[in-house]
Protein backbone atom coordinates (compact mmCIF):
# COMPACT_ATOMS: atom_id res chain seq x y z
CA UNK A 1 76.72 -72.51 -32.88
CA UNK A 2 73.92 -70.98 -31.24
CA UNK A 3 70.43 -71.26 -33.45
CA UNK A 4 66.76 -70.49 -32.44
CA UNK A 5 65.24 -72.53 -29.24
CA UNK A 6 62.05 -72.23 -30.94
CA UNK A 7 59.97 -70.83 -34.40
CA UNK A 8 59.53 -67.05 -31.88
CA UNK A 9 62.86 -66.59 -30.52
CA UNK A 10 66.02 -66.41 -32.11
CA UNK A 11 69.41 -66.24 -30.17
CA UNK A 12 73.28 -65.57 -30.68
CA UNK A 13 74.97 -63.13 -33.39
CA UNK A 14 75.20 -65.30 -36.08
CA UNK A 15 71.30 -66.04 -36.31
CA UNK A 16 70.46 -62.38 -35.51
CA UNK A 17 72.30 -61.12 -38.18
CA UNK A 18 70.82 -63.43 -40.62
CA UNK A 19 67.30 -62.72 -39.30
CA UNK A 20 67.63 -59.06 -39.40
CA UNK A 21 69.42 -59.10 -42.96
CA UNK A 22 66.67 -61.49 -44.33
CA UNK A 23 63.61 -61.59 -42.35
CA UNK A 24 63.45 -57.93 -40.69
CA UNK A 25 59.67 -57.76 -41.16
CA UNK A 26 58.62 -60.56 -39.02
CA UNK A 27 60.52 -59.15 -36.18
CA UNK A 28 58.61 -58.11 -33.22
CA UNK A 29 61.66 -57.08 -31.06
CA UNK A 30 65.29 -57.62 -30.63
CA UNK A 31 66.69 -57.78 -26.81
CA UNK A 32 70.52 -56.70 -25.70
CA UNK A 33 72.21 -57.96 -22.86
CA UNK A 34 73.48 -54.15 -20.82
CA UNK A 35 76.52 -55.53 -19.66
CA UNK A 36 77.74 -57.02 -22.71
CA UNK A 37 80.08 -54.53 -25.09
CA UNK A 38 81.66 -56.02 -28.46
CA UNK A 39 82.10 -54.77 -32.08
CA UNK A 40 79.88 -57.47 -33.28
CA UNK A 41 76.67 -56.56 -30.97
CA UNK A 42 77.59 -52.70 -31.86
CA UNK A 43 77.37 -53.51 -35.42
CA UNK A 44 73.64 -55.29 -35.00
CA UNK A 45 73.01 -52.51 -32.67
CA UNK A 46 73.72 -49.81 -35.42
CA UNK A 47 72.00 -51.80 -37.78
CA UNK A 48 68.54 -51.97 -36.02
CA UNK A 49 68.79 -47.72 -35.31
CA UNK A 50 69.32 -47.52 -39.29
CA UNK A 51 66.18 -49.46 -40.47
CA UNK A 52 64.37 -48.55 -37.42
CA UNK A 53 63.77 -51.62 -35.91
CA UNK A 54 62.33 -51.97 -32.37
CA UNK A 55 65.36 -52.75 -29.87
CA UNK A 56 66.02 -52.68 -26.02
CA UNK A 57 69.00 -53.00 -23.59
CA UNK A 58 67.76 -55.69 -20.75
CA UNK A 59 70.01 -57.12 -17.77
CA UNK A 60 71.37 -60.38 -19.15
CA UNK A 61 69.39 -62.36 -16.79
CA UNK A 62 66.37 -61.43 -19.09
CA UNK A 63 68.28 -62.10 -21.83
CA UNK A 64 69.26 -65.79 -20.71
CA UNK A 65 65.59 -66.13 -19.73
CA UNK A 66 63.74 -65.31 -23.11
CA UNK A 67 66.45 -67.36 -25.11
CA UNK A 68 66.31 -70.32 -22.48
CA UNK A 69 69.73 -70.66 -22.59
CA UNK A 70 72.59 -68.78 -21.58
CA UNK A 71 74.75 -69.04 -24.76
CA UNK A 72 72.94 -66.21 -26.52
CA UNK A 73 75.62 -63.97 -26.44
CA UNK A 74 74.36 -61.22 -25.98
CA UNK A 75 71.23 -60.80 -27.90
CA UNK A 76 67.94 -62.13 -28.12
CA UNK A 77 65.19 -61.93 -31.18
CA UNK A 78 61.44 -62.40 -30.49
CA UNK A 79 59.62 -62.92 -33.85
CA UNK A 80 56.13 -61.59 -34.81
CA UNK A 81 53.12 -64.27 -34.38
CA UNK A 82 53.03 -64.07 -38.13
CA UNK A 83 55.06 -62.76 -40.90
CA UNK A 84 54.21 -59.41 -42.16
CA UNK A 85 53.66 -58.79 -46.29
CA UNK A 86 55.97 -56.16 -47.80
CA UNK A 87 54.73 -53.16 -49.13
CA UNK A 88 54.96 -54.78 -52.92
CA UNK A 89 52.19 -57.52 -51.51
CA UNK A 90 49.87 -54.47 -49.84
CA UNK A 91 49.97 -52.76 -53.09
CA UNK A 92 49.07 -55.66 -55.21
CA UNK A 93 46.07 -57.01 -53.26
CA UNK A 94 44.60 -53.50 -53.18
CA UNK A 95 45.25 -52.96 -57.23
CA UNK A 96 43.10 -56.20 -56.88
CA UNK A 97 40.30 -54.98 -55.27
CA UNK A 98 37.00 -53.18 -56.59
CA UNK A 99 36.96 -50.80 -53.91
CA UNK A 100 40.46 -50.58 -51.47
CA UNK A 101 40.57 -49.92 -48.27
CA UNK A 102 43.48 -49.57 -45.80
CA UNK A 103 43.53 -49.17 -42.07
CA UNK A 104 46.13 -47.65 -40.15
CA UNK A 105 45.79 -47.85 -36.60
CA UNK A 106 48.48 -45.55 -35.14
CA UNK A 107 49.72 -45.58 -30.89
CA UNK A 108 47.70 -48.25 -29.87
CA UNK A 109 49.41 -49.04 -26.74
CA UNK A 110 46.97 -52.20 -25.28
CA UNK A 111 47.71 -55.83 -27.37
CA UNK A 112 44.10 -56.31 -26.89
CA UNK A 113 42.86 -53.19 -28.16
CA UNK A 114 44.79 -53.33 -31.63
CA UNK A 115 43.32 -57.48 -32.05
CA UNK A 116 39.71 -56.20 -31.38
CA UNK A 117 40.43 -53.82 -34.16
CA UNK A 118 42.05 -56.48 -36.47
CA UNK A 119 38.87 -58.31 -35.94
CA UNK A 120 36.90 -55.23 -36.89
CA UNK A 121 38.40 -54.67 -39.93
CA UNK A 122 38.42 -58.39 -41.19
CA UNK A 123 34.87 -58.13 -40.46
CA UNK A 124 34.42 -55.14 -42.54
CA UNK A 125 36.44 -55.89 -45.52
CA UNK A 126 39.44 -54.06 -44.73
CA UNK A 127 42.04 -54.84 -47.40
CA UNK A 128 45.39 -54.64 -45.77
CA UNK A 129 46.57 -52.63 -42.14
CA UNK A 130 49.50 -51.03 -42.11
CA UNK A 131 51.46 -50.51 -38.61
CA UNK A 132 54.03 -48.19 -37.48
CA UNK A 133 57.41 -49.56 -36.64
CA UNK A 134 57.66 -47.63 -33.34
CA UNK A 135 55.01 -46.67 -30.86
CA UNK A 136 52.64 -49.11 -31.94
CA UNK A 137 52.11 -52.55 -29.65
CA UNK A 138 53.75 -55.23 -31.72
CA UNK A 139 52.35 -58.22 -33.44
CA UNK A 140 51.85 -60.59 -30.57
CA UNK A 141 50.46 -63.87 -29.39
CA UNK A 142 48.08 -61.78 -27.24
CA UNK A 143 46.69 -59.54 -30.47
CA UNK A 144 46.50 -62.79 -31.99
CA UNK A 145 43.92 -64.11 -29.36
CA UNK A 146 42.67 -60.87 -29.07
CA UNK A 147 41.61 -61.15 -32.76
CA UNK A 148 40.08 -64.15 -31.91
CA UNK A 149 42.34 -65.60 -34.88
CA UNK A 150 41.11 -63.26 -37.41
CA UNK A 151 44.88 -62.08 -37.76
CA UNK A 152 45.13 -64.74 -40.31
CA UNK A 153 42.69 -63.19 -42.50
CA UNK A 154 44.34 -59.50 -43.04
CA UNK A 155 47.35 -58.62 -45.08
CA UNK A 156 49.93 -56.62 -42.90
CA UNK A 157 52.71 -54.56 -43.25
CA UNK A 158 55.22 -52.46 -41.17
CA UNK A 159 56.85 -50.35 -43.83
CA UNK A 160 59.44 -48.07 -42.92
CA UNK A 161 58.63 -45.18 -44.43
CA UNK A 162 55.02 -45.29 -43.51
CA UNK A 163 54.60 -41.17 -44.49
CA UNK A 164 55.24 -41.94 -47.96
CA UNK A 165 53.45 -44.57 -48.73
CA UNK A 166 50.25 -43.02 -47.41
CA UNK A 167 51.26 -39.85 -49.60
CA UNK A 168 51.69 -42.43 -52.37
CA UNK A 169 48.10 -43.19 -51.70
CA UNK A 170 47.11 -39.92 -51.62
CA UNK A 171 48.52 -39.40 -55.06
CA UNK A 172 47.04 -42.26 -56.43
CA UNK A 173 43.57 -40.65 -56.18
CA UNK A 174 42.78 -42.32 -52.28
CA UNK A 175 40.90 -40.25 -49.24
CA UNK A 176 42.72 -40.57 -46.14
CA UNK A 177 40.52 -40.04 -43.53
CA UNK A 178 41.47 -39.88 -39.94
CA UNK A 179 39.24 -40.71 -37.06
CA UNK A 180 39.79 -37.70 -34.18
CA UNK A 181 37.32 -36.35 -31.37
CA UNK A 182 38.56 -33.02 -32.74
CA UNK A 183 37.08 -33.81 -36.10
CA UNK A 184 34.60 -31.16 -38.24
CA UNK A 185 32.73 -33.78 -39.75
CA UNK A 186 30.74 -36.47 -39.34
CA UNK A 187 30.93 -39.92 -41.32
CA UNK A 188 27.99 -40.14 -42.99
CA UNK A 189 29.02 -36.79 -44.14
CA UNK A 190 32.06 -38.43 -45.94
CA UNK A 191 31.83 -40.41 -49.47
CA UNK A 192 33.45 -43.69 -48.41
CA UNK A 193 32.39 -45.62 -51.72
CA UNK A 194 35.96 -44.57 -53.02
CA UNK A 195 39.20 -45.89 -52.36
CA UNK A 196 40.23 -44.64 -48.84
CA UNK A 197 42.60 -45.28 -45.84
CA UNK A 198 41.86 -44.93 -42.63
CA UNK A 199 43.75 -43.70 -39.75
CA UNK A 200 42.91 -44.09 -36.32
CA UNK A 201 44.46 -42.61 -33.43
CA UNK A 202 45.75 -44.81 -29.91
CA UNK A 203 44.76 -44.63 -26.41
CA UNK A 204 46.79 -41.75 -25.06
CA UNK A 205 48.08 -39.92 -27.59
CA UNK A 206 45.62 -39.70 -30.93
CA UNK A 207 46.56 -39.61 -34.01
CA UNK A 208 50.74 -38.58 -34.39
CA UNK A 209 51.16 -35.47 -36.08
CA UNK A 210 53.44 -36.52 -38.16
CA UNK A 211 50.23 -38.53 -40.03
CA UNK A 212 47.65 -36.27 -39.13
CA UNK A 213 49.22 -33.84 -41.66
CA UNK A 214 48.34 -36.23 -44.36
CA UNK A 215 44.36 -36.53 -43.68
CA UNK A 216 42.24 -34.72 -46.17
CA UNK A 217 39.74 -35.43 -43.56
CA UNK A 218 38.99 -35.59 -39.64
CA UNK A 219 35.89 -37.57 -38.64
CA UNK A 220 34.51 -37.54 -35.14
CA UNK A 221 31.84 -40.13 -34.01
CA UNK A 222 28.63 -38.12 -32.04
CA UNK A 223 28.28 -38.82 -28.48
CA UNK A 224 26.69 -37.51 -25.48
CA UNK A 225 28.77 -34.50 -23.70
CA UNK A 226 28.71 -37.15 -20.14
CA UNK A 227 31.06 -39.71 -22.45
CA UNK A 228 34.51 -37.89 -23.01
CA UNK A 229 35.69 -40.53 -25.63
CA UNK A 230 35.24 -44.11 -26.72
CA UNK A 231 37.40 -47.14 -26.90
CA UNK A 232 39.66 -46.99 -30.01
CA UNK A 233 38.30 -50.40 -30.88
CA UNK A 234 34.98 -49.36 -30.54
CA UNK A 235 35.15 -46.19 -32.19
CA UNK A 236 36.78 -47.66 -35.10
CA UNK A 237 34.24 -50.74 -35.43
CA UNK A 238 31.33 -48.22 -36.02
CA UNK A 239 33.10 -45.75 -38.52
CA UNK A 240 33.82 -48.79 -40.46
CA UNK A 241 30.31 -50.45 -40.23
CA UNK A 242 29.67 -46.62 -41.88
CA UNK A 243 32.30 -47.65 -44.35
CA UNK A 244 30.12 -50.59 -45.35
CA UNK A 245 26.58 -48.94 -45.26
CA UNK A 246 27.16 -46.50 -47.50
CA UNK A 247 29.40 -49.22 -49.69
CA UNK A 248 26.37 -51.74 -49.86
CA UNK A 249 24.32 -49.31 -50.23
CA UNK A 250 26.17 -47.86 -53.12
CA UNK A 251 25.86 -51.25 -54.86
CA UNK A 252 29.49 -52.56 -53.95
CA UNK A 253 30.51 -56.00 -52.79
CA UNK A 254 32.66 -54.27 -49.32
CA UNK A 255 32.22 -57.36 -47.94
C-alpha cells in the first residue's frame, strides 16, 4: 500500500484520505496528477474545495517527483514544517495571558517576508498568529529559516472561518487594529495596553477587504513622501515595538 516517503510528504489515496480526515491542519498543500480521472481522487478533490484546503492540478511527472515514487496514484500531500494549534489551543493560551495579543498577517506572498515577521512577533510577545487558508504563503521550510527558528516559539492556527473568529474577538471586548498606508491614525495615537489583534496587510494587495471590514482601527506608520511604502516585515516590527512601549510603559510584563 502506498504510505508517506518521508515525515513532509504523504502519497497514494489511502494515506491522503486519512491525512486530510485527521490531520487537515498541518497540511501545507495537496498536489493532483491532471491526467488522472477516478471517483476516488474526485471524492478527495471535493473534499479539499469543502474545507477549503489549498490544492493544485500538476502534470504527473511533478507528481511522481515530489512523492519520489511513481505509485502515488494520483495525489501527492506536502505537510506544514510544523503542526498548526486549533482554534480551541489559540483561545486558551490567550485566556492565559495578562494582556493578549494576536497577529494576523494577511497576503503575504514572499516565504521570507512572513518568517521575518514570525520572528518579530516572537520577539514582541505576540501570543498566537493566525493565517489565512488561501492567499497566504504556506508554512514552509523556508519561513522556518526565515524565522531563524523562532517558528517554534509562536502558537499558530489556520482556522477556516477566520472572519468569525476575529468578530468573536471583537465581541469579547478586543481592538482589532489593522496596519494600512491609508490609515487616519497614528500608533502612538492608539491604546495598545488592551487586548488587541493585529492585522497586517501583504506585499501586493494590503489588507483583503473581506478583514478590513472588521478593524475598528487603521494605523499608518509616518514616512517621508520620497519612500512610497515599507517592507511588510518592517512595518510590522516597528508598530509592534509601539505595542510594547506603551505596554512596558503601562506597567505590563508584554514581554
Amino acid at each position: 500500500m502506498p504510505r508517506a516517503s518521508n515525515d513532509s510528504v504523504i502519497y497514494g489515496i489511502h494515506a491522503a484520505k486519512e491525512v486530510l480526515h485527521q490531520r487537515k491542519n498541518d497540511i501545507e498543500r495537496i498536489y493532483f496528477a491532471e491526467a488522472k480521472k477516478n471517483e476516488a481522487l474526485f471524492e478527495l478533490l471535493k473534499y479539499c474545495r469543502k474545507h477549503r484546503l489549498s490544492y493544485q492540478h500538476v502534470p504527473e511527472h511533478k507528481i511522481t517527483a515530489l512523492a519520489g515514487s511513481d505509485k502515488h496514484q494520483g495525489i501527492v500531500i506536502t505537510r506544514c514544517a510544523n503542526a498548526f494549534a486549533g482554534i480551541d489551543e489559540i483561545n486558551q493560551i490567550l485566556k492565559a495571558s495578562r494582556l493578549p495579543l494576536v497577529m494576523i498577517p494577511a497576503s503575504i506572498e514572499d516565504p521570507h517576508n512572513l518568517g521575518a515577521v514570525i520572528r518579530s512577533a516572537v520577539a514582541c510577545g505576540v501570543d498566537a498568529m493566525l493565517l489565512e487558508r488561501k492567499s497566504t504563503v504556506s508554512i514552509t521550510g523556508s519561513v522556518a529559516k526565515a524565522s531563524a527558528g523562532m517558528i517554534e516559539h509562536l502558537a499558530l492556527a489556520k482556522p477556516r472561518n477566520l472572519e468569525g473568529i476575529i468578530a468573536e474577538y471583537k465581541a469579547g471586548g478586543m481592538q482589532v487594529v489593522g496596519a494600512d498606508m491609508a490609515g487616519d491614525q497614528l500608533p502612538w495615537e492608539l491604546n495598545f495596553a488592551t487586548p488587541t489583534v493585529i492585522i497586517s496587510g501583504g506585499e501586493h494587495r494590503g489588507i483583503p477587504p473581506y478583514l478590513r471590514k472588521q478593524c475598528t482601527a487603521l494605523v499608518k506608520i509616518p514616512m517621508r513622501p520620497v519612500v512610497p511604502s515599507l517592507n511588510v516585515s518592517v512595518s510590522v516590527g516597528m508598530l509592534l515595538y509601539e505595542i510594547v512601549r506603551q505596554r512596558v510603559g503601562a506597567g505590563s510584563d508584554a514581554i
